[in-house]
PDB file of N, CA and C in Angstrom:
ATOM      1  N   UNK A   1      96.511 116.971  78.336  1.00  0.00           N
ATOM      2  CA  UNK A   1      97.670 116.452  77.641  1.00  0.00           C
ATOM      3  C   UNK A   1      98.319 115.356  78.485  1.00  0.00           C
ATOM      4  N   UNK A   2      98.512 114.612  77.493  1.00  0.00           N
ATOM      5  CA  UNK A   2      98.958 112.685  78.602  1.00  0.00           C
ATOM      6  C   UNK A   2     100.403 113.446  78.927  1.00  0.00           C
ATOM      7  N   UNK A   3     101.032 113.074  79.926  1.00  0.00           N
ATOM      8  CA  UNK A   3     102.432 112.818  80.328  1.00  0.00           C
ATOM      9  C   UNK A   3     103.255 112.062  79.844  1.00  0.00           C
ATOM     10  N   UNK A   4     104.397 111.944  79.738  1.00  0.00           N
ATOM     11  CA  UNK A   4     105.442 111.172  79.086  1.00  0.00           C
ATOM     12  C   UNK A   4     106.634 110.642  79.759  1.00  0.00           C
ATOM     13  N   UNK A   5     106.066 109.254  80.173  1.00  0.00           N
ATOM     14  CA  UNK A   5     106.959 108.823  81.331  1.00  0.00           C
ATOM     15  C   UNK A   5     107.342 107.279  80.560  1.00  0.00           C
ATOM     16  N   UNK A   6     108.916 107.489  81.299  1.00  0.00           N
ATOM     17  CA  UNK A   6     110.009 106.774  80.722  1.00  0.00           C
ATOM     18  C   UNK A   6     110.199 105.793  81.778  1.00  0.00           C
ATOM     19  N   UNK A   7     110.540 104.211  81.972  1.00  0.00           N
ATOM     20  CA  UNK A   7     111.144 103.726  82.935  1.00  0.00           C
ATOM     21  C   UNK A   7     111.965 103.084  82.244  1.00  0.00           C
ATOM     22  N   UNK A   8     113.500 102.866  83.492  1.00  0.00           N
ATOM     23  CA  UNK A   8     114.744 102.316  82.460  1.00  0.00           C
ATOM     24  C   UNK A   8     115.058 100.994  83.859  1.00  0.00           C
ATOM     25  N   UNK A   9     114.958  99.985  82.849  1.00  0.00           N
ATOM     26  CA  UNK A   9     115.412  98.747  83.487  1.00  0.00           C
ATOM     27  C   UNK A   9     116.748  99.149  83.847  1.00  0.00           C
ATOM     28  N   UNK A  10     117.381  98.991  84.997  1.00  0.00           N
ATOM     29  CA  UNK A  10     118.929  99.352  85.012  1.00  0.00           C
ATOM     30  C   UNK A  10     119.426  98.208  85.873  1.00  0.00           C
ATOM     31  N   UNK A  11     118.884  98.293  87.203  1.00  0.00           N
ATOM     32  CA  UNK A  11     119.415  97.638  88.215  1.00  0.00           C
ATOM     33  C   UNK A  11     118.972  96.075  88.278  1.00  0.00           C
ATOM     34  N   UNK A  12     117.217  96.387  88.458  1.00  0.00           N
ATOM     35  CA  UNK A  12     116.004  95.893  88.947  1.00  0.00           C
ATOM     36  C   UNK A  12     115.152  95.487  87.741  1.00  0.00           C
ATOM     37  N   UNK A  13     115.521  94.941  86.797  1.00  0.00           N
ATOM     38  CA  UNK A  13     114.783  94.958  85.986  1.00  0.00           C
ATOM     39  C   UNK A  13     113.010  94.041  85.714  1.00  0.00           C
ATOM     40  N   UNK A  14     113.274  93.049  86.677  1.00  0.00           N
ATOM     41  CA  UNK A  14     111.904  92.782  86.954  1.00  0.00           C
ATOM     42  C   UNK A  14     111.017  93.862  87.593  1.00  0.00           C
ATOM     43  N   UNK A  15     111.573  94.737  88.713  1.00  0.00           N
ATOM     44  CA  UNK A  15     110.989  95.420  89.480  1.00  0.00           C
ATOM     45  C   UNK A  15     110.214  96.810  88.516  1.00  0.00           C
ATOM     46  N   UNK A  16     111.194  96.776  87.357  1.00  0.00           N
ATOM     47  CA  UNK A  16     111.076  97.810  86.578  1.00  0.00           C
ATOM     48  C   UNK A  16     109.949  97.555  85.692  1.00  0.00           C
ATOM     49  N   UNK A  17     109.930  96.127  85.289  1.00  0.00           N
ATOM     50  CA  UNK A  17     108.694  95.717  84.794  1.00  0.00           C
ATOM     51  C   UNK A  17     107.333  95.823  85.723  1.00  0.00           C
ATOM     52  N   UNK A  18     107.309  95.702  86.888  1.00  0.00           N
ATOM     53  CA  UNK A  18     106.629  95.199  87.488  1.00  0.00           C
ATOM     54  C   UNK A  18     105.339  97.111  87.853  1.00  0.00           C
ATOM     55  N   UNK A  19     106.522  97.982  87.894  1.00  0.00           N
ATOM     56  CA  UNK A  19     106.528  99.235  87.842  1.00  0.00           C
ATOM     57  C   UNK A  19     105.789  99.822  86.280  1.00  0.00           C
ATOM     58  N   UNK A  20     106.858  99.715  85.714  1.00  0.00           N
ATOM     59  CA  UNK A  20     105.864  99.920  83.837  1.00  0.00           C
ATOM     60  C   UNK A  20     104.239  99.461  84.151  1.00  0.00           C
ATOM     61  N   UNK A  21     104.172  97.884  84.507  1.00  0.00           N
ATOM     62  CA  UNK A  21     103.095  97.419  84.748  1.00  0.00           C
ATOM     63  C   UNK A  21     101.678  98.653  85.332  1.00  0.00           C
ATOM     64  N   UNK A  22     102.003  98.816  86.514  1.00  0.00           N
ATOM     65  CA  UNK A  22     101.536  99.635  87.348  1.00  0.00           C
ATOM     66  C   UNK A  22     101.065 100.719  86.619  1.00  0.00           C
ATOM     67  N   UNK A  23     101.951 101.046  85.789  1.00  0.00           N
ATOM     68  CA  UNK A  23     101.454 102.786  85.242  1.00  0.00           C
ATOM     69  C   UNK A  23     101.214 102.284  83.967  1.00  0.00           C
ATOM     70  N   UNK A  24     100.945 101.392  83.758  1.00  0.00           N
ATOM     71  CA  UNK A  24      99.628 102.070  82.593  1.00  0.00           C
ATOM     72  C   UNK A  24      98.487 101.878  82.675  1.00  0.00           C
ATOM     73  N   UNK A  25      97.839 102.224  84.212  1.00  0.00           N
ATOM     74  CA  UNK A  25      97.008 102.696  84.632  1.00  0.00           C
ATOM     75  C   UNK A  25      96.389 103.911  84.665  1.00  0.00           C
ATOM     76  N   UNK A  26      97.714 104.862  84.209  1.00  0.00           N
ATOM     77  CA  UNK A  26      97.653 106.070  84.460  1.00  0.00           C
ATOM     78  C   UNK A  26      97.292 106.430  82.674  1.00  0.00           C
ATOM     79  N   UNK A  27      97.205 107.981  82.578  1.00  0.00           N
ATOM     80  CA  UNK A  27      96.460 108.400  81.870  1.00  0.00           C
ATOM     81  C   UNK A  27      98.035 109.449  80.940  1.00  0.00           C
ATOM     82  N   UNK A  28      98.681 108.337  80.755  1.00  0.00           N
ATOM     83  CA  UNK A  28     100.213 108.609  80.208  1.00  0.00           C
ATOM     84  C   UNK A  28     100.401 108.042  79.098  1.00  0.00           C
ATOM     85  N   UNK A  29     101.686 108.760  78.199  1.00  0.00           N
ATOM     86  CA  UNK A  29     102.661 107.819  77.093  1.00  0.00           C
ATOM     87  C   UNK A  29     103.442 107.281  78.043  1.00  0.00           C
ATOM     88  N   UNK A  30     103.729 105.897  78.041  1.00  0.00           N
ATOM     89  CA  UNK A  30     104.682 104.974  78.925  1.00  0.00           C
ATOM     90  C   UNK A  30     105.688 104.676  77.607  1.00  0.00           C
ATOM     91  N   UNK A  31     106.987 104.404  77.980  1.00  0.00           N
ATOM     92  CA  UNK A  31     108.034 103.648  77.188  1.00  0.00           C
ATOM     93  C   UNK A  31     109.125 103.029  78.242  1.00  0.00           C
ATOM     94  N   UNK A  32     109.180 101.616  78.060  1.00  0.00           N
ATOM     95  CA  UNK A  32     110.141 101.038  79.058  1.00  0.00           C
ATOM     96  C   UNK A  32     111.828 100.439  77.966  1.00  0.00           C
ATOM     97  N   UNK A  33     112.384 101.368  78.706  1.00  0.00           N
ATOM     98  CA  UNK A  33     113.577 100.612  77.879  1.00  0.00           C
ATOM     99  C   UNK A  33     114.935  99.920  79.065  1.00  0.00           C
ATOM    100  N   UNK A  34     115.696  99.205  78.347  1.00  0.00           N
ATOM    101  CA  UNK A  34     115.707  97.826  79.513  1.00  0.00           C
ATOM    102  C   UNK A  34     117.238  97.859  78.910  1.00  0.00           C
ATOM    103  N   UNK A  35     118.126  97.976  79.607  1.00  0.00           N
ATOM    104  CA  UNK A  35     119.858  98.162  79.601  1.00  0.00           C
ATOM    105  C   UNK A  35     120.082  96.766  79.712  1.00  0.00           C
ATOM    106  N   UNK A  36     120.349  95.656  79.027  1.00  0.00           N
ATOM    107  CA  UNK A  36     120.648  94.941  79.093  1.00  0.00           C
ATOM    108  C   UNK A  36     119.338  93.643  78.580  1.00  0.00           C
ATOM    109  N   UNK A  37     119.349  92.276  78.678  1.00  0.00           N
ATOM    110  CA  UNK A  37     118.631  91.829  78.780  1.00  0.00           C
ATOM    111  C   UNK A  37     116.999  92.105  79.487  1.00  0.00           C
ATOM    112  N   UNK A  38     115.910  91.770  78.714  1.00  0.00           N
ATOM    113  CA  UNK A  38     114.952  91.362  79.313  1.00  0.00           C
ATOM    114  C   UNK A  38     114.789  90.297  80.448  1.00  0.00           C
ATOM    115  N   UNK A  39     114.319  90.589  81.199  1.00  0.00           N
ATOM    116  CA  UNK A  39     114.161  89.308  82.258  1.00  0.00           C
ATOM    117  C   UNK A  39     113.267  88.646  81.851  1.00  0.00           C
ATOM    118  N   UNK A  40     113.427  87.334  82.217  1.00  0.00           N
ATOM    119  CA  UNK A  40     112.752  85.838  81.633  1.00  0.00           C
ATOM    120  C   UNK A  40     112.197  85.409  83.216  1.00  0.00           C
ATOM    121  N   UNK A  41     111.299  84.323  82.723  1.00  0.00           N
ATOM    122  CA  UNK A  41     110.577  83.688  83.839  1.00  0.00           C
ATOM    123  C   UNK A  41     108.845  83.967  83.693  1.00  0.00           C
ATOM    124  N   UNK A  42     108.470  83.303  84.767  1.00  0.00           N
ATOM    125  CA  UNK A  42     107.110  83.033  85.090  1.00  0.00           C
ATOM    126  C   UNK A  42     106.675  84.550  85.383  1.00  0.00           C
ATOM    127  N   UNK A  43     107.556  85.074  86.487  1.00  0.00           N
ATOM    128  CA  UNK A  43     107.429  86.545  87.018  1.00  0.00           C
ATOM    129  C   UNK A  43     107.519  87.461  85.915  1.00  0.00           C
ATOM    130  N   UNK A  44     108.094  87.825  85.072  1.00  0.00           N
ATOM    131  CA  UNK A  44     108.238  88.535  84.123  1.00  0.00           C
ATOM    132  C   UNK A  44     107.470  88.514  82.961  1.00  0.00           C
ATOM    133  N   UNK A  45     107.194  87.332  82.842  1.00  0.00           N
ATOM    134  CA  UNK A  45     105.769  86.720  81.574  1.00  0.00           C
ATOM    135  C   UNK A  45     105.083  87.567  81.960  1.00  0.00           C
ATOM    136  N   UNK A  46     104.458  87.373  83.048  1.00  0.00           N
ATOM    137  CA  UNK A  46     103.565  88.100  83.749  1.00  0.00           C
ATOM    138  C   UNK A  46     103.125  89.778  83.317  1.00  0.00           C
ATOM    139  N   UNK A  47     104.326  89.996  83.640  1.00  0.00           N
ATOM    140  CA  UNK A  47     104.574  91.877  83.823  1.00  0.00           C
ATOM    141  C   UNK A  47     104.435  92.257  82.348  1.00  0.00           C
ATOM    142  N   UNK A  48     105.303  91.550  81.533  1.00  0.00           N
ATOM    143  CA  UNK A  48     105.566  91.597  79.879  1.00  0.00           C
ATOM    144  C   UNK A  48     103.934  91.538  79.346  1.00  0.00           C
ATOM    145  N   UNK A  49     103.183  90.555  79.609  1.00  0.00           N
ATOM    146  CA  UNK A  49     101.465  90.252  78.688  1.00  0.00           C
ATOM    147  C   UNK A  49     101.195  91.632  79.079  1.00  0.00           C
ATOM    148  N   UNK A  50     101.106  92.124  80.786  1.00  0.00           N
ATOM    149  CA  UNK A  50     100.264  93.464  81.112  1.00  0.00           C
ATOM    150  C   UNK A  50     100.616  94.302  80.377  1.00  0.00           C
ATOM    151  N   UNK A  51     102.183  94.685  79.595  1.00  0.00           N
ATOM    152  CA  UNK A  51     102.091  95.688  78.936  1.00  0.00           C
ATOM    153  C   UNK A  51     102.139  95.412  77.404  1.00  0.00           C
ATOM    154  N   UNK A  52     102.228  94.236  77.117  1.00  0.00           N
ATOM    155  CA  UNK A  52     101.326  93.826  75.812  1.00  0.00           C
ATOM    156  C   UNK A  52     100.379  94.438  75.676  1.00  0.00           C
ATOM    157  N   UNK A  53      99.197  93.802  77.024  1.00  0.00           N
ATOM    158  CA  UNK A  53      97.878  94.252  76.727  1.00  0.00           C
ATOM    159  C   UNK A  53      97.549  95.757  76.606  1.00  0.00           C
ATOM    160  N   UNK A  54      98.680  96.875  76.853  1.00  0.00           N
ATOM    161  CA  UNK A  54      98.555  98.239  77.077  1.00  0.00           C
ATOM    162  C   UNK A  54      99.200  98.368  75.721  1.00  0.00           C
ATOM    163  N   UNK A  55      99.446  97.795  75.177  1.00  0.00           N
ATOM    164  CA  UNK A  55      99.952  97.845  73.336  1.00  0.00           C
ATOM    165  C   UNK A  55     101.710  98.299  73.897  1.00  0.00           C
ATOM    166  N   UNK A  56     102.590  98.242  74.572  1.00  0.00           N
ATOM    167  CA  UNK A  56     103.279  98.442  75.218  1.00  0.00           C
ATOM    168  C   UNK A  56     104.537  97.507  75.071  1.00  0.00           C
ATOM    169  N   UNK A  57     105.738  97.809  74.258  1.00  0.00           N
ATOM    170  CA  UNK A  57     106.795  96.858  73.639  1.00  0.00           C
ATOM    171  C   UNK A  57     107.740  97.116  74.525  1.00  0.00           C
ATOM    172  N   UNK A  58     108.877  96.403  75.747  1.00  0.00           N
ATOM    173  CA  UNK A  58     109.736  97.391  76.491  1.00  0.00           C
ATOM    174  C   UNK A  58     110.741  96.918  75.056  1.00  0.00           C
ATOM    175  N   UNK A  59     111.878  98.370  75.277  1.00  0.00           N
ATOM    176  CA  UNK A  59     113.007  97.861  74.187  1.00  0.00           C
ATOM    177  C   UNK A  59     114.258  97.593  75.126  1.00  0.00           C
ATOM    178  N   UNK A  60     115.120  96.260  74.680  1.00  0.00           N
ATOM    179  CA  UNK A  60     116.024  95.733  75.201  1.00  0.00           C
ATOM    180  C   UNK A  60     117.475  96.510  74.480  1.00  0.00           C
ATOM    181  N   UNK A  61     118.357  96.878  75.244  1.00  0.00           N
ATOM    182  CA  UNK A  61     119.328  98.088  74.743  1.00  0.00           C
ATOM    183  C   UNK A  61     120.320  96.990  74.967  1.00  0.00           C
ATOM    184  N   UNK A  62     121.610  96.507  74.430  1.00  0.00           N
ATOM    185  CA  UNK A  62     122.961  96.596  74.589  1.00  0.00           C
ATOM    186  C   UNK A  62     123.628  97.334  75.289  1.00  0.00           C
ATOM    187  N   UNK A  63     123.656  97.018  76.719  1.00  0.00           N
ATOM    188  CA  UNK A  63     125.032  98.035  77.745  1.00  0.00           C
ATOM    189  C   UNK A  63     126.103  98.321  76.988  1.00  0.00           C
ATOM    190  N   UNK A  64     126.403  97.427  76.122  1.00  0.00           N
ATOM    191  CA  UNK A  64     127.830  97.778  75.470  1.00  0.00           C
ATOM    192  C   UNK A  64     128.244  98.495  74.013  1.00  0.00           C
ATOM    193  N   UNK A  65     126.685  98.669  73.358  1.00  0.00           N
ATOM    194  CA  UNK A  65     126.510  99.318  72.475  1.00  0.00           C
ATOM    195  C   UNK A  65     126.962 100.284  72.041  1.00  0.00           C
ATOM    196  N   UNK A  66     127.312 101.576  71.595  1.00  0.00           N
ATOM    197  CA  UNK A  66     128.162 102.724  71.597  1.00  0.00           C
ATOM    198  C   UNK A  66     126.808 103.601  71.386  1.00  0.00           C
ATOM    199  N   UNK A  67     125.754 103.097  70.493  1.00  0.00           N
ATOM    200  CA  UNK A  67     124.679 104.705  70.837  1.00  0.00           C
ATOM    201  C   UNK A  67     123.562 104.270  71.997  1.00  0.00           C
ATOM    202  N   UNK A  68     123.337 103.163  72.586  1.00  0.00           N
ATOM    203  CA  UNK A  68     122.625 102.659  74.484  1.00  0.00           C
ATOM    204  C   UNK A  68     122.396 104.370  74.360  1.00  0.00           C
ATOM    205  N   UNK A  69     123.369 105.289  75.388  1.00  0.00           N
ATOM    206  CA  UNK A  69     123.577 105.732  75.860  1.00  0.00           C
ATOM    207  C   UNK A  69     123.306 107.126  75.105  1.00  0.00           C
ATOM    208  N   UNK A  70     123.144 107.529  74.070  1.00  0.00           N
ATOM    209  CA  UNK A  70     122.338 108.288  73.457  1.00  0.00           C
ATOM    210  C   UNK A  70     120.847 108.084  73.351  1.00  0.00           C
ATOM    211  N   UNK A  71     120.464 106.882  72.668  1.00  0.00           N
ATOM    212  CA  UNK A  71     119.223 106.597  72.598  1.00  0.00           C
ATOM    213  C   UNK A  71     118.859 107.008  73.883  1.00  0.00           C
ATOM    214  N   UNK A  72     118.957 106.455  75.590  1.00  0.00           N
ATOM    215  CA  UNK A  72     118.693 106.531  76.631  1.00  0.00           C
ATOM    216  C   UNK A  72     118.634 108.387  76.977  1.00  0.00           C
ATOM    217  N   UNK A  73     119.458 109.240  76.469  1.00  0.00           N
ATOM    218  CA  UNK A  73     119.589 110.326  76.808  1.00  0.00           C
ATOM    219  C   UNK A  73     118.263 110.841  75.971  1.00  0.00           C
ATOM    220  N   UNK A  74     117.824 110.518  74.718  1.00  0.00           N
ATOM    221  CA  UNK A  74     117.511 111.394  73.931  1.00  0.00           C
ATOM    222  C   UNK A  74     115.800 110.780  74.741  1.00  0.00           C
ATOM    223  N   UNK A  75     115.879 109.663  75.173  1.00  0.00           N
ATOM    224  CA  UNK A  75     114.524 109.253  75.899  1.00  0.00           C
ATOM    225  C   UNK A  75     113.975 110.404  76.404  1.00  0.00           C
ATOM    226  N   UNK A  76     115.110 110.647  77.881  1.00  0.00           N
ATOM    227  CA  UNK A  76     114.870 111.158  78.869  1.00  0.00           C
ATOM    228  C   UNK A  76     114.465 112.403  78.555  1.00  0.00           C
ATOM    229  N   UNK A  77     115.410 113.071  77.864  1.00  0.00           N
ATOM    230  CA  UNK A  77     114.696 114.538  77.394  1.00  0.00           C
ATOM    231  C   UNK A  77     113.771 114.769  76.882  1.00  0.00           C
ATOM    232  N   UNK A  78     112.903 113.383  75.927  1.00  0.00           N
ATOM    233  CA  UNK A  78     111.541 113.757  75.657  1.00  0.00           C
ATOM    234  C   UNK A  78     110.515 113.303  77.024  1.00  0.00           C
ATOM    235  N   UNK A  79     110.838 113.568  77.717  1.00  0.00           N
ATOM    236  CA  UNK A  79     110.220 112.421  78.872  1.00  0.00           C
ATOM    237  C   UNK A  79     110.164 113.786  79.643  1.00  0.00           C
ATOM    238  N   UNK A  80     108.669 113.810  80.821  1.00  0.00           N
ATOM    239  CA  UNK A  80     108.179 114.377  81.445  1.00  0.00           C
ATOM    240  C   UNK A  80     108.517 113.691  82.760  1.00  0.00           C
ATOM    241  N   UNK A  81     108.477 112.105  82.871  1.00  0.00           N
ATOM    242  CA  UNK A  81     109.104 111.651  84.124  1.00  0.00           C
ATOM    243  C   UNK A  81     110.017 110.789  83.842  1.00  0.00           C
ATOM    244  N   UNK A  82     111.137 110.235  84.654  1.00  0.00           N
ATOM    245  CA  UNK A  82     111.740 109.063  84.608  1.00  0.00           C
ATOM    246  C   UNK A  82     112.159 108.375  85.837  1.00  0.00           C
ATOM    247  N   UNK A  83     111.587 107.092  85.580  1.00  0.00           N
ATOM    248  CA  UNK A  83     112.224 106.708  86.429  1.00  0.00           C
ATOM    249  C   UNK A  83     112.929 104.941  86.202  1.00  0.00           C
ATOM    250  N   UNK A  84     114.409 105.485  86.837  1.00  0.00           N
ATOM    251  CA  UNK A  84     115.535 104.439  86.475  1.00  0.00           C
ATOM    252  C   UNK A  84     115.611 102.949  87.572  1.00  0.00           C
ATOM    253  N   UNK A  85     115.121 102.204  87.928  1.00  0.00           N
ATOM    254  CA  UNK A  85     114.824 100.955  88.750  1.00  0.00           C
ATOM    255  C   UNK A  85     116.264  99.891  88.215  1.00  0.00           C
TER     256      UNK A  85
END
């Protein structure tokens, strides 16, 4: 049975991409969701195609949204790992 791992753009959000990237190597459900803007650039193109190519959409949340912060909760609890970058 695959694992179900969550990463949440928070801080670091290239780094967080860069991380998503990495694991979908692994033999997991990945979902990247991203508090704020997506990061733009050359660096991030980058990270973004790799998880294209893993069929892999990150979703961009509104910090200021009023349900962010549900959606994000209700992640985590279906989620076997998380990790917040």
């Amino acid at each position: 049975m695959a694992k179900k791992i969550l990463v949440v753009a928070r801080h670091k959000p290239l780094e967080a991409l860069r991380v998503a990237a990495g694991l979908t190597l692994t033999d997991s459900e990945l979902s990247v969701l991203a508090i704020g803007p997506l990061p733009e650039g050359e660096a991030a193109e980058v990270q973004l195609e790799a998880l294209a190519f893993a069929d892999i959409t990150p979703e961009a949340l509104a910090a200021d949204a009023p349900d962010t912060w549900a959606h994000i909760a209700g992640a985590i609890v279906a989620s076997d790992a998380v990790y917040v970058i």
